[in-house]
C-alpha atoms as a PDB file:
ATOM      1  CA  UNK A   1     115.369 110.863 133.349  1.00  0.00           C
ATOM      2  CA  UNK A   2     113.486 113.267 135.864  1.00  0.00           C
ATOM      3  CA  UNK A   3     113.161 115.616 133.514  1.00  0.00           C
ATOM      4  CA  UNK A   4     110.039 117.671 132.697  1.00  0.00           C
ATOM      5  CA  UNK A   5     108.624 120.947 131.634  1.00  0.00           C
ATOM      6  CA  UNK A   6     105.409 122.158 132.366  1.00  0.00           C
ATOM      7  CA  UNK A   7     103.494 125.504 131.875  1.00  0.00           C
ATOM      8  CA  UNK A   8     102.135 126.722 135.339  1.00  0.00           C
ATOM      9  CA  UNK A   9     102.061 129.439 137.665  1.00  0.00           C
ATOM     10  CA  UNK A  10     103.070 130.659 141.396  1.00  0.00           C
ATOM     11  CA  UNK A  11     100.270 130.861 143.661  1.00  0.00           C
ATOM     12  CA  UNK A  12      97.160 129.829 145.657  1.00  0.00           C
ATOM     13  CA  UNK A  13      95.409 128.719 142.636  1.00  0.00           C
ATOM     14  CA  UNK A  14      95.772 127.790 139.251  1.00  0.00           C
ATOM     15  CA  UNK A  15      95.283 129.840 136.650  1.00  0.00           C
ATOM     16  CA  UNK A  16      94.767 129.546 132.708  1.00  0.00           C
ATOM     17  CA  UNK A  17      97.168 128.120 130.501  1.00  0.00           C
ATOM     18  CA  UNK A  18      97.900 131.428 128.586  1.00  0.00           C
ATOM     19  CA  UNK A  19      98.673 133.437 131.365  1.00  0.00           C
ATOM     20  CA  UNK A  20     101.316 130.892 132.802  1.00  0.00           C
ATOM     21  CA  UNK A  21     104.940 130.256 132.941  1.00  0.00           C
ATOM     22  CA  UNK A  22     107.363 127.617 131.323  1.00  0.00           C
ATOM     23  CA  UNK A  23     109.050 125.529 133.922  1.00  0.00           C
ATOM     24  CA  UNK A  24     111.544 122.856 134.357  1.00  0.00           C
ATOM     25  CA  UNK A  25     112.222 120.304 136.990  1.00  0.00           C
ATOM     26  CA  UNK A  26     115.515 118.417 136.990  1.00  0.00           C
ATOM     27  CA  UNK A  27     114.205 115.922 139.999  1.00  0.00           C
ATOM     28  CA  UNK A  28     110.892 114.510 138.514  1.00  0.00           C
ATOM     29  CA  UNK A  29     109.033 117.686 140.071  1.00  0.00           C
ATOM     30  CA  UNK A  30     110.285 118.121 143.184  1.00  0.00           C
ATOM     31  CA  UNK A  31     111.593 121.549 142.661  1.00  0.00           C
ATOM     32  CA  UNK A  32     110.518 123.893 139.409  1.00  0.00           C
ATOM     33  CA  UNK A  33     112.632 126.849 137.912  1.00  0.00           C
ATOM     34  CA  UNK A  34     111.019 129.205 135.608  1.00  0.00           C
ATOM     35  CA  UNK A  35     112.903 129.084 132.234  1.00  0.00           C
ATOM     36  CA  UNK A  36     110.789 131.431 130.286  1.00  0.00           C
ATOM     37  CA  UNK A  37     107.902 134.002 130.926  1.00  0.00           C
ATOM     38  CA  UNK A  38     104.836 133.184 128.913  1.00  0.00           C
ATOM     39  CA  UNK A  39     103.587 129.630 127.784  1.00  0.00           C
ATOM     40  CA  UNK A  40     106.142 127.725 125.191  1.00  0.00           C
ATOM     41  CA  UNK A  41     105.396 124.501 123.811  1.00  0.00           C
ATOM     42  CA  UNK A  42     108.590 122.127 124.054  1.00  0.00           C
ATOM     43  CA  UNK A  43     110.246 118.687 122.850  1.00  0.00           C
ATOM     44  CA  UNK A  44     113.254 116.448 123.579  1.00  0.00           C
ATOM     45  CA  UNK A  45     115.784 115.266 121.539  1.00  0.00           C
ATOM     46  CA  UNK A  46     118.741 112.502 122.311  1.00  0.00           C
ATOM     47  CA  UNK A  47     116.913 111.756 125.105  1.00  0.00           C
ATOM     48  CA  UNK A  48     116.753 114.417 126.866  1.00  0.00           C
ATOM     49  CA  UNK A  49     120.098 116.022 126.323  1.00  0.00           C
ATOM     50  CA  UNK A  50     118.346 118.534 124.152  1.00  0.00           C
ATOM     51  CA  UNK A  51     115.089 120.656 125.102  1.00  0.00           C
ATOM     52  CA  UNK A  52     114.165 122.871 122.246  1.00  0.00           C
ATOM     53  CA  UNK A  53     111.245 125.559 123.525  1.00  0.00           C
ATOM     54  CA  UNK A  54     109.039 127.986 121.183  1.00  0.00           C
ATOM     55  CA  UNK A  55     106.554 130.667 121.836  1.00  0.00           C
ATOM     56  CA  UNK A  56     102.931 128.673 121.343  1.00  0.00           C
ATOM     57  CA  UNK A  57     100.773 132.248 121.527  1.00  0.00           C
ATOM     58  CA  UNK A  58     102.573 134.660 119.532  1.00  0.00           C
ATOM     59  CA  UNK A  59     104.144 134.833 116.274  1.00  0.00           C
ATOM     60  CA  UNK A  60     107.764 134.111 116.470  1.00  0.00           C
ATOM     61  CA  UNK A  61     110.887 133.601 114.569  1.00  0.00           C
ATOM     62  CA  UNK A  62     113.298 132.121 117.486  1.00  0.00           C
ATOM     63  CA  UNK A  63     113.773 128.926 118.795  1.00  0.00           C
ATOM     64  CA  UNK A  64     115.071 128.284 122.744  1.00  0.00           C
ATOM     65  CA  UNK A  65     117.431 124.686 123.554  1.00  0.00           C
ATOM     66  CA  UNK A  66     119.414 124.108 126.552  1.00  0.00           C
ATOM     67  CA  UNK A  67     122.079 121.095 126.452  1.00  0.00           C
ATOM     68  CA  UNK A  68     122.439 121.423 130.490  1.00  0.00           C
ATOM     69  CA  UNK A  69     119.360 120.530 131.592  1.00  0.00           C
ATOM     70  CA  UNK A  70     117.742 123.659 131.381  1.00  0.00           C
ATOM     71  CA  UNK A  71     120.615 125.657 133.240  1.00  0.00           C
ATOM     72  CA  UNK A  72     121.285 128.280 130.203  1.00  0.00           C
ATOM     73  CA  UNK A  73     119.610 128.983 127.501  1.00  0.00           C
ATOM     74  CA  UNK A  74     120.467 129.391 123.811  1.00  0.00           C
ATOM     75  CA  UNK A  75     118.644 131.396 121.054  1.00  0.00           C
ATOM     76  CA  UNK A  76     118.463 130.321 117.600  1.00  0.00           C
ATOM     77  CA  UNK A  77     116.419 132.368 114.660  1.00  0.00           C
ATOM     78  CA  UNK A  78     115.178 129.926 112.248  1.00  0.00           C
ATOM     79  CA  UNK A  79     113.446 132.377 109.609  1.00  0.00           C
ATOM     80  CA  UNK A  80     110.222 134.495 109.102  1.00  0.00           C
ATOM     81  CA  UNK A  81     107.801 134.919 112.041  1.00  0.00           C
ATOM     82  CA  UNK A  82     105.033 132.221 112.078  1.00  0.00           C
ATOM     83  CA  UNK A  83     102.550 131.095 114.309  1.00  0.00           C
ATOM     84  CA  UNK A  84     103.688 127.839 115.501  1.00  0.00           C
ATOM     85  CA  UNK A  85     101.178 124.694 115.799  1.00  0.00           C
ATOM     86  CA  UNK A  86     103.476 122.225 117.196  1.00  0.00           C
ATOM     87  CA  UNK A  87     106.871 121.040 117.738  1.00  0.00           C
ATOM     88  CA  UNK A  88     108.045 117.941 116.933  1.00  0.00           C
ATOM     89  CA  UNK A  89     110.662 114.559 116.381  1.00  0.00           C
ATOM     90  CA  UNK A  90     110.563 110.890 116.180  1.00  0.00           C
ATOM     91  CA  UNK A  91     108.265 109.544 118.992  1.00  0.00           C
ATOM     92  CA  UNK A  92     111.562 108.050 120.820  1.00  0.00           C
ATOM     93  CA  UNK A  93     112.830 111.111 121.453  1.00  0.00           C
ATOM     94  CA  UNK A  94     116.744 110.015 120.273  1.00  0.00           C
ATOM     95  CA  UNK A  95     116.874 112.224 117.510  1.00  0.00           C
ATOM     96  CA  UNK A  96     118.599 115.365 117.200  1.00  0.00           C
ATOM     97  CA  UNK A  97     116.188 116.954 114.703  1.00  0.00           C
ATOM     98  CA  UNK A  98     112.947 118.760 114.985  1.00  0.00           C
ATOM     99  CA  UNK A  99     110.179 120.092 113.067  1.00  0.00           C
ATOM    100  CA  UNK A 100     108.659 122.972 113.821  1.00  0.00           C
ATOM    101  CA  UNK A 101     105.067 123.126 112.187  1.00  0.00           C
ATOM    102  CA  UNK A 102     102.868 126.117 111.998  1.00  0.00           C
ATOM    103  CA  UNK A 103     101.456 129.155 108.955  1.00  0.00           C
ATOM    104  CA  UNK A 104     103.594 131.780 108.276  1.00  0.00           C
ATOM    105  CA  UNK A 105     102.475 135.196 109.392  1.00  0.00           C
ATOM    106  CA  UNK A 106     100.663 137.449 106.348  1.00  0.00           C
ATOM    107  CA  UNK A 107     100.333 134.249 103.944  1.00  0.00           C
ATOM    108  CA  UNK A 108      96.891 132.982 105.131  1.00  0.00           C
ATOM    109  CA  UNK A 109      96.227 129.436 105.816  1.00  0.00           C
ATOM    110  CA  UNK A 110      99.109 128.102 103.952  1.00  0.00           C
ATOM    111  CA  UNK A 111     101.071 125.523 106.441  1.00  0.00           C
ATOM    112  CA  UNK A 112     104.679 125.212 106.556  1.00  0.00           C
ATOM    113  CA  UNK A 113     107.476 123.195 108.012  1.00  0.00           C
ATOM    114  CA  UNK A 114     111.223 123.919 109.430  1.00  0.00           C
ATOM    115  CA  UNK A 115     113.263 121.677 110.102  1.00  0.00           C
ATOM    116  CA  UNK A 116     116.138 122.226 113.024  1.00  0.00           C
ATOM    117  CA  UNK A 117     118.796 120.606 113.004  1.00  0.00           C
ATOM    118  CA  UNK A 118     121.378 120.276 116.085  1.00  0.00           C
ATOM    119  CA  UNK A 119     123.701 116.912 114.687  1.00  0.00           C
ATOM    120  CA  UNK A 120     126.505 119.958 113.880  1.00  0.00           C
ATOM    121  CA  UNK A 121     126.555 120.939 117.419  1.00  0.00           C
ATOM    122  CA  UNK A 122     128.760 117.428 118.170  1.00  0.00           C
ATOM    123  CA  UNK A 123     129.997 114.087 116.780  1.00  0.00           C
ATOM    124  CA  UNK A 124     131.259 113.038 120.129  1.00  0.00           C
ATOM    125  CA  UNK A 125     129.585 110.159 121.928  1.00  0.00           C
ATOM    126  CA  UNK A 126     128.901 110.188 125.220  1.00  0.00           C
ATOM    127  CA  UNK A 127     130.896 107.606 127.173  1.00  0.00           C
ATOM    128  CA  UNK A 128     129.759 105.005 130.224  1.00  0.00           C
ATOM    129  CA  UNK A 129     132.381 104.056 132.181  1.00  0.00           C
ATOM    130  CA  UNK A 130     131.918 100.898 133.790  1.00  0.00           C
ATOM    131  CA  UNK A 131     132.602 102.443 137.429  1.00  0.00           C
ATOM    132  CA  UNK A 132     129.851 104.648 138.211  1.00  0.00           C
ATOM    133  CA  UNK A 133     131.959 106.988 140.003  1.00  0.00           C
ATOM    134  CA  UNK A 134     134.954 107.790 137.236  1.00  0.00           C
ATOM    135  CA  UNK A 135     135.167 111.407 136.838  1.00  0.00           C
ATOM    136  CA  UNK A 136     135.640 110.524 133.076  1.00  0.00           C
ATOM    137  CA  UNK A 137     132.463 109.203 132.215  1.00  0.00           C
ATOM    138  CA  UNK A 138     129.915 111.027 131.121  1.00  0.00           C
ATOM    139  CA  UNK A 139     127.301 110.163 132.898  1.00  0.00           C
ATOM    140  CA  UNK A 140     126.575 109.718 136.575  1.00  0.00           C
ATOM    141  CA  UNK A 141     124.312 107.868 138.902  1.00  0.00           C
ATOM    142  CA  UNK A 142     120.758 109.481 139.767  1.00  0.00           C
ATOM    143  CA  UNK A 143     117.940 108.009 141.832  1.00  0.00           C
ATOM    144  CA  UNK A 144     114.377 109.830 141.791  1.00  0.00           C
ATOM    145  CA  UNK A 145     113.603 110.368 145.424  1.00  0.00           C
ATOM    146  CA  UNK A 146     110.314 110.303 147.664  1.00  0.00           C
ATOM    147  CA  UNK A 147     110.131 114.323 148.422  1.00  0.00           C
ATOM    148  CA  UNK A 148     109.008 113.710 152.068  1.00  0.00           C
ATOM    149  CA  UNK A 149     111.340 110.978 152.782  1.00  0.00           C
ATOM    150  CA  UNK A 150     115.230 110.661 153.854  1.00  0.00           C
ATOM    151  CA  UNK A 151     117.463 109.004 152.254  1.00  0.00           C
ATOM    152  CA  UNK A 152     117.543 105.807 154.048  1.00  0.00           C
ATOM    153  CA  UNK A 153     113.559 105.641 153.199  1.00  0.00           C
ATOM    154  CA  UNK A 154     113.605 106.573 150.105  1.00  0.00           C
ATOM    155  CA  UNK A 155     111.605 104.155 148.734  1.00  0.00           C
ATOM    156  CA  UNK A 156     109.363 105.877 145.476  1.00  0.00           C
ATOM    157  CA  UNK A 157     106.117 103.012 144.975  1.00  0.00           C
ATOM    158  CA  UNK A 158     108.004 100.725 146.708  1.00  0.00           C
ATOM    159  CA  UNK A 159     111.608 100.596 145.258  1.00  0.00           C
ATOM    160  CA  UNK A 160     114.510 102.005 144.557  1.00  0.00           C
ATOM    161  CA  UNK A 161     116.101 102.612 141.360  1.00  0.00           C
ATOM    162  CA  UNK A 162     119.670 104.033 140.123  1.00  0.00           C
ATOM    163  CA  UNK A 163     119.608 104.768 136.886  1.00  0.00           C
ATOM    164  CA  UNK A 164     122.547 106.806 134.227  1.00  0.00           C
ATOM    165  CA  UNK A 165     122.117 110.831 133.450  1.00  0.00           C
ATOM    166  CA  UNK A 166     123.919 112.179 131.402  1.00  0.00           C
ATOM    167  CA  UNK A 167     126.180 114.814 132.947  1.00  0.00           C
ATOM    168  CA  UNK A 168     125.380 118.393 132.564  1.00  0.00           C
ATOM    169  CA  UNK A 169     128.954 119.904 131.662  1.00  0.00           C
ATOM    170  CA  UNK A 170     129.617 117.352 129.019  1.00  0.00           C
ATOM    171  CA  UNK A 171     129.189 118.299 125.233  1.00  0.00           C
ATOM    172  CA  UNK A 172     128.436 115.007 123.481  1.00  0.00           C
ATOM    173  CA  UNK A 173     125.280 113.235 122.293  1.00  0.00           C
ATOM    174  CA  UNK A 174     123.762 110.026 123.641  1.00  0.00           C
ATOM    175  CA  UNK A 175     122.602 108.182 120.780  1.00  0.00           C
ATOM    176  CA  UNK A 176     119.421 105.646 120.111  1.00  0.00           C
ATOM    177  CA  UNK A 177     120.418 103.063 122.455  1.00  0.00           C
ATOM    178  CA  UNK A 178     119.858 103.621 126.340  1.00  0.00           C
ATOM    179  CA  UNK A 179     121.129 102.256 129.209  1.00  0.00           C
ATOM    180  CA  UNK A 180     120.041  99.575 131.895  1.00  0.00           C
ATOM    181  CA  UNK A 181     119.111 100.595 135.262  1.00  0.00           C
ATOM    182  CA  UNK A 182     122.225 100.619 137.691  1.00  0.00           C
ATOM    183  CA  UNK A 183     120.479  98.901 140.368  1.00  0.00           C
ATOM    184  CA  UNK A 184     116.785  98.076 141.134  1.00  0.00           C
ATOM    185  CA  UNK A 185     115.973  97.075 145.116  1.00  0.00           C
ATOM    186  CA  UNK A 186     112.762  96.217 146.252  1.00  0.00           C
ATOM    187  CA  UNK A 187     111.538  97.540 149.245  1.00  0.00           C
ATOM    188  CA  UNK A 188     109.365  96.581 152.602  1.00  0.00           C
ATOM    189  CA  UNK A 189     106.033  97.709 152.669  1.00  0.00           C
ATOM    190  CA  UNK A 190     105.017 101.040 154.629  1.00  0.00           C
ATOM    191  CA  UNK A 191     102.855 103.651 155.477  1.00  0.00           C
ATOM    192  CA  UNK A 192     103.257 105.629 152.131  1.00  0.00           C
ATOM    193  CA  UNK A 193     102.685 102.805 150.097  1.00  0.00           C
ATOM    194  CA  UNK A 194      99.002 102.764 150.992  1.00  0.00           C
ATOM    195  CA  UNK A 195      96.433 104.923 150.167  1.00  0.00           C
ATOM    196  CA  UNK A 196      92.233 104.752 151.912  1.00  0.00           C
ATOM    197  CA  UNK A 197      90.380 102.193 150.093  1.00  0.00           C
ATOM    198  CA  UNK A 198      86.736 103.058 148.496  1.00  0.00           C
ATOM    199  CA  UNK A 199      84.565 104.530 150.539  1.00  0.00           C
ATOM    200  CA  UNK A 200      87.327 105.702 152.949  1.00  0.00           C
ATOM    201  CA  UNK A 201      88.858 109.407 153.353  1.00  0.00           C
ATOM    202  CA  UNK A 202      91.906 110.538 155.025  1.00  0.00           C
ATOM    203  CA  UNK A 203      90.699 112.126 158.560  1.00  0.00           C
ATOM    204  CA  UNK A 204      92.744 115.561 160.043  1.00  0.00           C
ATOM    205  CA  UNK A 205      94.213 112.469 161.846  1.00  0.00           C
ATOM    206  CA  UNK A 206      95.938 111.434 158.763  1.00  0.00           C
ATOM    207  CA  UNK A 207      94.014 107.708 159.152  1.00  0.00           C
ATOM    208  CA  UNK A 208      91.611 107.179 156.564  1.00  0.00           C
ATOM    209  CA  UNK A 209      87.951 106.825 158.163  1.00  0.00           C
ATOM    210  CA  UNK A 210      84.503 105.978 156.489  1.00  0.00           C
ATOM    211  CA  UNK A 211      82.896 108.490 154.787  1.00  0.00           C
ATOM    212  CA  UNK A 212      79.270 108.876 156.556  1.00  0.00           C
ATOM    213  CA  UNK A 213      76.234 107.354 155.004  1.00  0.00           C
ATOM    214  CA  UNK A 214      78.508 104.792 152.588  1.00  0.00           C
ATOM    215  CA  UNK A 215      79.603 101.197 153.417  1.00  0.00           C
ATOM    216  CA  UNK A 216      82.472  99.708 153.466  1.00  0.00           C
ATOM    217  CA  UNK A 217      82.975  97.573 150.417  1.00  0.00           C
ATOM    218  CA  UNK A 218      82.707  94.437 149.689  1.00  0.00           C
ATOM    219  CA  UNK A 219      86.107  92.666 149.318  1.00  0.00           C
ATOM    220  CA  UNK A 220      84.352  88.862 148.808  1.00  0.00           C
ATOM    221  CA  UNK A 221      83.719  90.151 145.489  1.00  0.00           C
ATOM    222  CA  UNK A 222      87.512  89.376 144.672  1.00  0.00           C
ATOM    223  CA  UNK A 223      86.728  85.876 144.975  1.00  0.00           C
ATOM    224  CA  UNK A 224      83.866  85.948 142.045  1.00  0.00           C
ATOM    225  CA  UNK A 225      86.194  87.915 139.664  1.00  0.00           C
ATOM    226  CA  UNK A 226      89.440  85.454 140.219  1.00  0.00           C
ATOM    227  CA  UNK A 227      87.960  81.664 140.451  1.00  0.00           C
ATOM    228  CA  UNK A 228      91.803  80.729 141.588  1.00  0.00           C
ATOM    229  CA  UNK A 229      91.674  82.795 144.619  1.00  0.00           C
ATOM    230  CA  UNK A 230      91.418  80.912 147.951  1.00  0.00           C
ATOM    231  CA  UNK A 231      91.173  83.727 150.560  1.00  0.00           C
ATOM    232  CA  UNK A 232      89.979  87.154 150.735  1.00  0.00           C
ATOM    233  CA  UNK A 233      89.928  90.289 153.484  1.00  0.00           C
ATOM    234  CA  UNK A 234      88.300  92.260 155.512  1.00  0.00           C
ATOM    235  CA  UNK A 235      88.326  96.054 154.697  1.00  0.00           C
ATOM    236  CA  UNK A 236      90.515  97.956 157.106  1.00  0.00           C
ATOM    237  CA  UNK A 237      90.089 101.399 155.442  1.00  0.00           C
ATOM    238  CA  UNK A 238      93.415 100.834 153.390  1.00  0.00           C
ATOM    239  CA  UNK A 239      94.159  99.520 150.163  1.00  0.00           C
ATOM    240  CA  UNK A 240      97.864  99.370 148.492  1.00  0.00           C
ATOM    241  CA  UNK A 241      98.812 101.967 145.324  1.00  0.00           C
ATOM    242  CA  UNK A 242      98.314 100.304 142.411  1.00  0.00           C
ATOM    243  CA  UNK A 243     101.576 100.996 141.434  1.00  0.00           C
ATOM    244  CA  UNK A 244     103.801 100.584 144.147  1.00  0.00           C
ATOM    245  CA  UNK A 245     106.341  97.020 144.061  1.00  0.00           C
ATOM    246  CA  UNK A 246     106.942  96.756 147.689  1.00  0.00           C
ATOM    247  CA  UNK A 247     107.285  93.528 149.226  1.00  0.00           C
ATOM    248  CA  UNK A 248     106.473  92.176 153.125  1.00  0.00           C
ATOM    249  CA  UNK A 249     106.658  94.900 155.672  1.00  0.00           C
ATOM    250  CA  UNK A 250     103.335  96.694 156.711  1.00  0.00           C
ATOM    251  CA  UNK A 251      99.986  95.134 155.954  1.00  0.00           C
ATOM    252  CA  UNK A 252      97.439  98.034 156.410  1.00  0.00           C
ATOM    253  CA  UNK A 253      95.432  96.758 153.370  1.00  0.00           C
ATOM    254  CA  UNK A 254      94.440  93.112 155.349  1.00  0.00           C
ATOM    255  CA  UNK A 255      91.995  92.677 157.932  1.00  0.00           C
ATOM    256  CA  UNK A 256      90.739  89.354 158.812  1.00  0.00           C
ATOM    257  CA  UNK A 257      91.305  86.433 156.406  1.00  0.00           C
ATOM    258  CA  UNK A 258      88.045  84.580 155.325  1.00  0.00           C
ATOM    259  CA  UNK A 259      88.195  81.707 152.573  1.00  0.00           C
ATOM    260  CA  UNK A 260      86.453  81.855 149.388  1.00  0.00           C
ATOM    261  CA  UNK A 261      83.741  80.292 148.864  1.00  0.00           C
ATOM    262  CA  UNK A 262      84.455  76.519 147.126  1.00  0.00           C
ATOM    263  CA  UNK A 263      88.098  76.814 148.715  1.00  0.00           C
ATOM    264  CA  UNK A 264      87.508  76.315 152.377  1.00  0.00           C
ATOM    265  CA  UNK A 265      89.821  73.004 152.282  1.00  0.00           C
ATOM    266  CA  UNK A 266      92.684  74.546 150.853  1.00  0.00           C
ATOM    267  CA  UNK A 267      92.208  77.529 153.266  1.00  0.00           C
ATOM    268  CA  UNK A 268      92.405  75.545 156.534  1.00  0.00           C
ATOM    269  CA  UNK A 269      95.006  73.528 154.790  1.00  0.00           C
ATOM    270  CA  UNK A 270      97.007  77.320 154.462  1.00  0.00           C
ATOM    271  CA  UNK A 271      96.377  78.397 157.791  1.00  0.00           C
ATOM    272  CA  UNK A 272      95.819  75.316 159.632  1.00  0.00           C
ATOM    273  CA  UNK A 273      98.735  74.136 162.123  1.00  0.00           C
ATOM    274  CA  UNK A 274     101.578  72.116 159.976  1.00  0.00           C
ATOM    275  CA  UNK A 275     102.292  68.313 160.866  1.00  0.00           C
ATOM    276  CA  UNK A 276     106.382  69.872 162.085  1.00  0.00           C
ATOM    277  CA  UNK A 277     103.986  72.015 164.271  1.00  0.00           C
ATOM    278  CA  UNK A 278     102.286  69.391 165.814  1.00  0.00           C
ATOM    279  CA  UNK A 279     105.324  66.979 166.285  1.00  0.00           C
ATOM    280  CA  UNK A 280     107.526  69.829 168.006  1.00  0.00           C
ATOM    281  CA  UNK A 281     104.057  70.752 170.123  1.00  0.00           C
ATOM    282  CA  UNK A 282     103.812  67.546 171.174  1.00  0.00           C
ATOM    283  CA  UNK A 283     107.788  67.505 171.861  1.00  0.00           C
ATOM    284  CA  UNK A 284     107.476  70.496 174.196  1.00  0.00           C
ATOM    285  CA  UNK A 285     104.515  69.418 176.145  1.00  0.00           C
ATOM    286  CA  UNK A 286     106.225  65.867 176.954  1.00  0.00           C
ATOM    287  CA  UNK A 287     109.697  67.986 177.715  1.00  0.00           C
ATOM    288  CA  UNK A 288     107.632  70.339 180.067  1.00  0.00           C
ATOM    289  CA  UNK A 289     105.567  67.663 181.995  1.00  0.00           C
ATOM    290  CA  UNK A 290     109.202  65.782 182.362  1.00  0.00           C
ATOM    291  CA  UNK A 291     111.074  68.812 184.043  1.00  0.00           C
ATOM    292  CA  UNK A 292     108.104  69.213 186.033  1.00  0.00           C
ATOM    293  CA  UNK A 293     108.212  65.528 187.256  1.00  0.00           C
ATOM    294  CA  UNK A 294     111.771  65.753 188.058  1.00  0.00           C
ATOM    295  CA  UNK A 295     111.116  69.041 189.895  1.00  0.00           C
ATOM    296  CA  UNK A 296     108.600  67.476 192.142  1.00  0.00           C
ATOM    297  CA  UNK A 297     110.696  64.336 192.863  1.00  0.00           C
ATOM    298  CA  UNK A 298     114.032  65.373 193.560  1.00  0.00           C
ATOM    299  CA  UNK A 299     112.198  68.709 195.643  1.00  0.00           C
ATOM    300  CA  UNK A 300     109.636  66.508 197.414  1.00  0.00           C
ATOM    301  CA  UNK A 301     110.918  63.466 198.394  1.00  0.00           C
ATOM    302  CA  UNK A 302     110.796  62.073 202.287  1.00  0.00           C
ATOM    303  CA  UNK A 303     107.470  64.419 202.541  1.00  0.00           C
ATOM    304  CA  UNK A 304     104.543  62.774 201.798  1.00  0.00           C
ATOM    305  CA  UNK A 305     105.830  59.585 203.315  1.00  0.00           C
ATOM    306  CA  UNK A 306     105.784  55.926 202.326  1.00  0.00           C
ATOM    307  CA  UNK A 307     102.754  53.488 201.801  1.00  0.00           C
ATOM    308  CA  UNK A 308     103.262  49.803 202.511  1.00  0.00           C
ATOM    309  CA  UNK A 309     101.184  47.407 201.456  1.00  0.00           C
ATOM    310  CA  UNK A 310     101.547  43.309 203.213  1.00  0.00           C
ATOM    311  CA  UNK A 311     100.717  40.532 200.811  1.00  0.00           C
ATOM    312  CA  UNK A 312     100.436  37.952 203.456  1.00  0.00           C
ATOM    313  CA  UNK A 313      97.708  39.561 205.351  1.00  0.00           C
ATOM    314  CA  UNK A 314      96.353  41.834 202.694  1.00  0.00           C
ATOM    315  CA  UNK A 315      96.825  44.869 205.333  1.00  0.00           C
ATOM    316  CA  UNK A 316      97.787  48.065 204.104  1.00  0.00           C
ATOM    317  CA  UNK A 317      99.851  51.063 206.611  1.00  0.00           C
ATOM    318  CA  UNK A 318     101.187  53.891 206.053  1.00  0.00           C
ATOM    319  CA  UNK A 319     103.647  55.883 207.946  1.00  0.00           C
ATOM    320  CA  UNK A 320     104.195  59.832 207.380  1.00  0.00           C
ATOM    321  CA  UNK A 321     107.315  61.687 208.211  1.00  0.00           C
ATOM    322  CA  UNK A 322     106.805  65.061 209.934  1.00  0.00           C
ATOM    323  CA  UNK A 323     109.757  66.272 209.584  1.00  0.00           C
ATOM    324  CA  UNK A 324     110.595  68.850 206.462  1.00  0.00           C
ATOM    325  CA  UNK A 325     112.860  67.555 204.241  1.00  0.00           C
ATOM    326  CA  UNK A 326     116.188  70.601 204.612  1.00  0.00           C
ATOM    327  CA  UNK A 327     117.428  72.174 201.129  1.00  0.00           C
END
């Protein structure tokens, strides 16, 4: 896990394959250390805690393996000098055995195959200890890592993910069967997780801006490809990676919401207000107008005077107090 090799070089540009380096990254490619000059082709074995290397340009009789991730180096001479065409072992990469295939050197076209062997290097099994942090065990925790990101957002697509390495100093062999993730945690949605939608380009202002003469595209289109859908949005420039499993958090990707066309009732029925919404509404308009009515009555009364109306004589007179009522 994390592991790869690569033939490259250091520099401005890249050059051709032949004139690279063999490399190896311990941290999904984060950081790269040159293991050998020249370009070797490579495979791994027990899942990883073997990496065999062998020259792919010249003839050669020697085979490289490292069983520390790539930290040293071992030699092994297998035979005669041949031109090697590939190196290989079962498509899981759990087995300890190889095949190197290529033509010997001075016999023409004829094809031959070694096989290398590395089950007699150790019959111990590597151990997992059920606490992730016993010094015993032989493997310990690792979680691949967003490069421009500190640890407390180091979210990679949108989670993050513990998972067992074996340990470097320990000589034993991991067998078929893997192991389970330690932990998986989703992750709120943010800035990285996004990337400019078609049409769009990243501006020297890091926002992603519409390239001139295109238009933006056409999101209602979602609507004809998935019958089921009931809402679509507007472009904003943005669009989430494909691969990323982030949840809630940042929504650069959604303008404004429109329905789809044959689903306008269950749109309105999404976004319209809720019948809770409307009682507790109706609730707080009734409790406002009351405080406001006792406000007025116990703060205003004496001032505006009292009406009196006679139901004998059907005359009505009023009399006003001038005075201000003292608070």
């Amino acid at each position: 896990m994390g592991l790869l090799v690569g033939v490259g070089n250091v520099g401005e540009y890249l050059t051709s394959k032949s004139d690279g380096n063999t490399y190896i990254t311990r941290d999904g490619g984060i950081t790269w250390k040159e293991i050998r000059k020249g370009s070797y082709m490579w495979e791994y074995g027990d899942q990883g805690s073997i990496i065999a290397i062998v020259d792919e340009n010249d003839p050669t009789d020697t085979v490289y393996y490292t069983l520390d991730e790539g930290e040293t180096w071992i030699e092994y001479k297998f035979g005669d000098k041949m031109h090697v065409t590939d190196i290989t072992t079962i498509p899981s990469d759990t087995s300890r055995k190889f095949l190197l295939w290529g033509n010997p050197v001075g016999k023409g076209e004829k094809a031959v195959t070694v096989q290398i062997d590395f089950t007699g290097l150790t019959d111990k099994q590597c151990q997992l200890s059920e606490d992730p942090n016993d010094q015993d065990s032989d493997f310990a925790p690792w979680e691949p890592q967003h490069p421009k990101l500190d640890a407390e957002h180091a979210c990679l697509f949108g989670h993050r993910v513990e998972y067992y390495r074996k340990k470097t100093d320990h000589l034993c062999y991991v067998g078929p069967k893997g192991h389970e993730p330690i932990e998986s945690k989703e992750c709120a949605c943010e800035k990285h997780d996004f990337e400019c939608d078609f049409n769009y380009e990243r501006g020297k202002d890091g926002r992603c801006h519409l390239v001139s003469g295109l238009e933006k595209p056409n999101h209602e289109e979602f609507c004809a490809k998935n019958k089921s859908l009931i809402e679509w949005y507007e472009p904003t420039g943005y669009r989430k990676i494909p691969l990323t499993k982030c949840v809630g958090g940042m929504e650069l990707d959604k303008g404004d919401v429109k329905p789809c066309p044959g689903h306008e009732k269950e749109f309105n029925e999404r976004h319209g207000p809720s019948g809770w919404a409307i009682f507790f509404g109706i609730i707080f308009a009734l409790t406002v107008a009351g405080a406001i009515g006792w406000y007025v009555w116990n703060r205003w009364t004496g001032k505006f005077g009292y009406v009196f109306y006679n139901l004998s004589t059907g005359l009505m007179f009023a009399r006003f107090l001038l005075t201000e009522s003292v608070v």
